[in-house]
C-alpha atoms as a PDB file:
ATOM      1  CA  UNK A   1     -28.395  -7.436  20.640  1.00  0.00           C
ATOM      2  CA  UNK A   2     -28.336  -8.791  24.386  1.00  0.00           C
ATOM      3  CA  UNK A   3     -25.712 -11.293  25.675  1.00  0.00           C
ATOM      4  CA  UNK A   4     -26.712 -13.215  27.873  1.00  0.00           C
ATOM      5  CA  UNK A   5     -25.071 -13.373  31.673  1.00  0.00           C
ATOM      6  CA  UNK A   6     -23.840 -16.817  31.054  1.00  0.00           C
ATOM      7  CA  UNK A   7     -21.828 -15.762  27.840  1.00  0.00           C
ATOM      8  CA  UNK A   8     -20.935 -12.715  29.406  1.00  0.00           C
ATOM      9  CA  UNK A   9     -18.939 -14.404  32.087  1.00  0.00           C
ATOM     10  CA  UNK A  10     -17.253 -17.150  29.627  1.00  0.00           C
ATOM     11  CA  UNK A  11     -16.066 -14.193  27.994  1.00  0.00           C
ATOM     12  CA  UNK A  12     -14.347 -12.496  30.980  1.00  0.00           C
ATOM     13  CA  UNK A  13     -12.887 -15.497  32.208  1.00  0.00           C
ATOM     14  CA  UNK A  14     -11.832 -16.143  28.808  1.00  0.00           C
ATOM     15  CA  UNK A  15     -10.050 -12.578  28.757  1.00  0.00           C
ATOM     16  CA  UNK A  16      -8.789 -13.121  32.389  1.00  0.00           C
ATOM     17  CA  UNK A  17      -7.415 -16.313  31.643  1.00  0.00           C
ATOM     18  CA  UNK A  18      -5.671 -14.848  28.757  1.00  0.00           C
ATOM     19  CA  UNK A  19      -4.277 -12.129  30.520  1.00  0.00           C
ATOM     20  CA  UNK A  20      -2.850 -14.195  32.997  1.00  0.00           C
ATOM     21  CA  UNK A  21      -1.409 -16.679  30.681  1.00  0.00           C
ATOM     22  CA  UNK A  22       0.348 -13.655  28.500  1.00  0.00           C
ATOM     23  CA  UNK A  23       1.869 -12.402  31.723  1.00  0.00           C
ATOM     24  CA  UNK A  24       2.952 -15.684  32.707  1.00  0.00           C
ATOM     25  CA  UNK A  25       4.856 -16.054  29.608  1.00  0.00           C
ATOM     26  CA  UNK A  26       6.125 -12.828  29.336  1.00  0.00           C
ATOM     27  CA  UNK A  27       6.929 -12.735  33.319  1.00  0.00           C
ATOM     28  CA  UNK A  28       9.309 -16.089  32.893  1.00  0.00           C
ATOM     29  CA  UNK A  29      11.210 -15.485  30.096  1.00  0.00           C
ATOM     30  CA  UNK A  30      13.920 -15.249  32.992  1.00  0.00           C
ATOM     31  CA  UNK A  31      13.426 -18.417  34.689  1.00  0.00           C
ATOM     32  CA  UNK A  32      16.113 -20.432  35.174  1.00  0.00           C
ATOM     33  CA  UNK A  33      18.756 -17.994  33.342  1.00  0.00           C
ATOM     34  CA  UNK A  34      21.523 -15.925  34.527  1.00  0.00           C
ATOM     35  CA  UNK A  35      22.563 -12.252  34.066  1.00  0.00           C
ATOM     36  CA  UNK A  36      26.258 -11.437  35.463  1.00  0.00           C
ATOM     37  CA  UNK A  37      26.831  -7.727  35.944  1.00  0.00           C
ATOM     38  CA  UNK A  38      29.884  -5.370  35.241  1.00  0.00           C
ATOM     39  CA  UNK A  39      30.182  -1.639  36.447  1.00  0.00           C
ATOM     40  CA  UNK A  40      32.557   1.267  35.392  1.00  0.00           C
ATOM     41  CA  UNK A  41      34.913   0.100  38.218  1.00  0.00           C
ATOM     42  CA  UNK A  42      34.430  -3.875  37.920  1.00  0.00           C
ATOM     43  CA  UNK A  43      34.534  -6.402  35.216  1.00  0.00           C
ATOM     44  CA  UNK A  44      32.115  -8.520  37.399  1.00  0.00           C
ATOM     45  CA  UNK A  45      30.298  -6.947  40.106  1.00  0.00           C
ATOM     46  CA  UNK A  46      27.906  -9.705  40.971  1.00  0.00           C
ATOM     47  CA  UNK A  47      24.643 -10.968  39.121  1.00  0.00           C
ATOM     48  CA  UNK A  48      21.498 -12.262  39.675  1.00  0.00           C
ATOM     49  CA  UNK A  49      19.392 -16.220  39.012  1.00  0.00           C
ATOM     50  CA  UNK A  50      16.100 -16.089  38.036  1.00  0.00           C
ATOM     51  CA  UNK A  51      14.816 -19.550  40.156  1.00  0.00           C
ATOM     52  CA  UNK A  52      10.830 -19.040  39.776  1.00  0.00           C
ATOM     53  CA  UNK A  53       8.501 -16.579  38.235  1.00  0.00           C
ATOM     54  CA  UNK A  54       8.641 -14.934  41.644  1.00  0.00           C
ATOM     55  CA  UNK A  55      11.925 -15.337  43.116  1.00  0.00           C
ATOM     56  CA  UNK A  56      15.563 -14.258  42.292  1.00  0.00           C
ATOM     57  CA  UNK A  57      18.714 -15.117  43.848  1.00  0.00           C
ATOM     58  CA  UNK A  58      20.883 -11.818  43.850  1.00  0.00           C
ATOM     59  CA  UNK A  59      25.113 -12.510  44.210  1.00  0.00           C
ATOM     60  CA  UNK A  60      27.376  -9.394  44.860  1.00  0.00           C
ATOM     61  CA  UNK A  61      30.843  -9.238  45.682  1.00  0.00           C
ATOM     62  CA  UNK A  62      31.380  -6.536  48.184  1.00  0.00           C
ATOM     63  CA  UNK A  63      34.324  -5.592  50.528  1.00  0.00           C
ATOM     64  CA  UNK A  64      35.147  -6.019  54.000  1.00  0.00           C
ATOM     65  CA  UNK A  65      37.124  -2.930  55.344  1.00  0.00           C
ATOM     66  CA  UNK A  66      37.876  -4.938  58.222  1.00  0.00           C
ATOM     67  CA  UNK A  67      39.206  -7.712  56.620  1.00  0.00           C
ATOM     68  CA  UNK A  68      40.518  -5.974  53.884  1.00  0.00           C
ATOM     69  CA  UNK A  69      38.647  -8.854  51.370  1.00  0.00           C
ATOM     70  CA  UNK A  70      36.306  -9.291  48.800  1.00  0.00           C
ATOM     71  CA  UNK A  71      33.150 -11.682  49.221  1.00  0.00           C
ATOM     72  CA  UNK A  72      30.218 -12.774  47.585  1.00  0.00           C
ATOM     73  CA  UNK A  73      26.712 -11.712  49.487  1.00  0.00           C
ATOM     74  CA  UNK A  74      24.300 -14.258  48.224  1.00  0.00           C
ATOM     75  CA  UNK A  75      20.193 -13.223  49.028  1.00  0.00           C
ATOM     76  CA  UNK A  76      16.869 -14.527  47.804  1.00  0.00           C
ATOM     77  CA  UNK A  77      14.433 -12.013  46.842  1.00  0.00           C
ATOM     78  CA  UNK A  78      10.351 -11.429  45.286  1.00  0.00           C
ATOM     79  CA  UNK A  79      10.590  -9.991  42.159  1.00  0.00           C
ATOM     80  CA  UNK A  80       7.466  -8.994  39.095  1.00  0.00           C
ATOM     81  CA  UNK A  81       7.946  -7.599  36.122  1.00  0.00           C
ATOM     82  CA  UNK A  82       6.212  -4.044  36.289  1.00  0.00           C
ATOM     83  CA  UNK A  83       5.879  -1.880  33.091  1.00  0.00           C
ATOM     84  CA  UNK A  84       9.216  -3.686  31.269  1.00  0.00           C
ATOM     85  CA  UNK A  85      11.115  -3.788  34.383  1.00  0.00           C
ATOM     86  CA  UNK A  86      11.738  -6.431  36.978  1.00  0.00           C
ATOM     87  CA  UNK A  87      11.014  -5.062  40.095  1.00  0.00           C
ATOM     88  CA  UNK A  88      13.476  -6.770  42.925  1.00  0.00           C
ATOM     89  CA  UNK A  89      12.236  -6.338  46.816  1.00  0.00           C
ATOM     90  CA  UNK A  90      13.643  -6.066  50.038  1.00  0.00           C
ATOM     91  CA  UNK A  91      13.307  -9.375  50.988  1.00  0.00           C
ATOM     92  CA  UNK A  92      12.091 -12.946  50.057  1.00  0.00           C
ATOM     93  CA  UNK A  93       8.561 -14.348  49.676  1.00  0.00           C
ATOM     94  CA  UNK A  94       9.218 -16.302  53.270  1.00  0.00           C
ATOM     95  CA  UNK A  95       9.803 -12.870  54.663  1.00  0.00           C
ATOM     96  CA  UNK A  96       6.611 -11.294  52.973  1.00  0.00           C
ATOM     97  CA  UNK A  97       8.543  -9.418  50.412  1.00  0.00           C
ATOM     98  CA  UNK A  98       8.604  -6.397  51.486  1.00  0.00           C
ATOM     99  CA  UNK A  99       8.803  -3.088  48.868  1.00  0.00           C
ATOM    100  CA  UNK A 100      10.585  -2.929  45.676  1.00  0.00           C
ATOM    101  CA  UNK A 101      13.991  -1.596  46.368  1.00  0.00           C
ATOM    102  CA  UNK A 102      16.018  -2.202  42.743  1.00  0.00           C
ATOM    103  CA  UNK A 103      14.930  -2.692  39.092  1.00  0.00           C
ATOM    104  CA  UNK A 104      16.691  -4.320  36.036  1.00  0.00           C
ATOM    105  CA  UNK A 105      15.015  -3.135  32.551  1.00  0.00           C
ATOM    106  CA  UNK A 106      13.510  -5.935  30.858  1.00  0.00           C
ATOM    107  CA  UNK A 107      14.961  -4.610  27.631  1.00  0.00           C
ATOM    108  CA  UNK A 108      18.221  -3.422  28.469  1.00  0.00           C
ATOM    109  CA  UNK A 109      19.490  -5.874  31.520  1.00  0.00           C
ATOM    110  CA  UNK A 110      20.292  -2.399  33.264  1.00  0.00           C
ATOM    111  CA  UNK A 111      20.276  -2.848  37.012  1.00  0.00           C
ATOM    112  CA  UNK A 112      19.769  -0.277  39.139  1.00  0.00           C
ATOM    113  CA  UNK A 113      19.310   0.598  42.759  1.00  0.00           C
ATOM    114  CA  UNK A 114      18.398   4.491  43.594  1.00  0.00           C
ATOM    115  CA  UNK A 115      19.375   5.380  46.975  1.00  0.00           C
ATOM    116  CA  UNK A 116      18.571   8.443  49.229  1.00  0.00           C
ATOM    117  CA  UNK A 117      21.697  10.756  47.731  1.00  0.00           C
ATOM    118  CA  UNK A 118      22.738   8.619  44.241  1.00  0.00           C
ATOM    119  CA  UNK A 119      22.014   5.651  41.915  1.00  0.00           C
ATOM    120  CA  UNK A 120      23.932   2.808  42.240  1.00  0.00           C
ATOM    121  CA  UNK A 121      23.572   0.935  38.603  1.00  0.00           C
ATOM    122  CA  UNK A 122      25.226  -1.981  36.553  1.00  0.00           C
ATOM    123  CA  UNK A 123      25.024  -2.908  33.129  1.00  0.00           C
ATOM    124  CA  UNK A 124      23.907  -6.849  32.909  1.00  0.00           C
ATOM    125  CA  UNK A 125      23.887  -9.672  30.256  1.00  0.00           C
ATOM    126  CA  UNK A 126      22.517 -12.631  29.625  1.00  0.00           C
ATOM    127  CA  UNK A 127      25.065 -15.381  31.199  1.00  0.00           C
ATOM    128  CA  UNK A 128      24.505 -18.950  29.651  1.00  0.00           C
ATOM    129  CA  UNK A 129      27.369 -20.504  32.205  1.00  0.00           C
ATOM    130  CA  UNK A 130      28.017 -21.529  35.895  1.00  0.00           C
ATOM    131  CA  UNK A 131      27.267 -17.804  37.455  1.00  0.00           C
ATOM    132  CA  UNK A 132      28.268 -18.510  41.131  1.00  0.00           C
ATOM    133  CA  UNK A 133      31.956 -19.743  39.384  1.00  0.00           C
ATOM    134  CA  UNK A 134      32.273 -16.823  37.619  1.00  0.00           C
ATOM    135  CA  UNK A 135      31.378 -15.071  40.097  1.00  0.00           C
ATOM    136  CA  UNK A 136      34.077 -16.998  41.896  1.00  0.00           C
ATOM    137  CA  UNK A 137      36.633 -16.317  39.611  1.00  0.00           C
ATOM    138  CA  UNK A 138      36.231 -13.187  39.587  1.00  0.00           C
ATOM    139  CA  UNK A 139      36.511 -12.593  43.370  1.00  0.00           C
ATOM    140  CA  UNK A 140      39.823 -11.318  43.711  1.00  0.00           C
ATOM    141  CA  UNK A 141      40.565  -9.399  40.138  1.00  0.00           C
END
């Protein structure tokens, strides 16, 4: 049996559009939701907002040896989900993105960040509340 060119094309497109669509949904099942995240050494260590299918705002409390305080580094990043985990990059799509430079498991919500000697890595949830307040909150504890 021979298909003709004309069906053979509705057909890709068909699949391509379907493809696209599937990732789509699968890609934002983020968007617009919160993970907070908690290592072995803090009950909140900073989290991430999903704002698009392609960007993510990442919010970490670090510490200032000069000041001898905690603060909250807020950046705006790319990010695709890759083979069940969300690859973050370097830098935001304004900036060109950049590589991948952490990954949180689709599955699991585990964040990590492999570095040249060690693997810095938090385990995340699913936050339904105000993250940058508890975020906040949890500044100085």
């Amino acid at each position: 049996m021979k298909i003709s060119l004309k069906t053979q094309t509705i057909v890709v497109k068909s699949t391509f559009f379907f493809l696209i669509l599937s990732f789509s949904i699968y890609a934002s099942n983020l968007v617009n939701k919160s993970i907070v995240c908690s290592t072995s050494k803090f009950k909140i260590k900073g989290g991430f907002i999903f704002k698009s299918d392609r960007t993510i705002e990442r919010h970490n409390i670090l510490y200032d040896e000069n000041t001898a305080k905690r603060y909250i580094k807020s950046t705006s990043h790319c990010y695709m989900l890759i083979n069940d985990e969300y690859a973050i990059y370097e830098k935001d799509i304004d900036q060109g993105c950049g590589l991948p430079n952490s990954y949180i498991d689709s599955k699991t919500l585990e964040y990590t960040m492999p570095l040249e000697n060690h693997l810095l890595s938090a385990s995340c949830s699913i936050y339904n509340g105000d993250l940058i307040k508890k975020i906040n909150d949890n500044l100085n504890n």
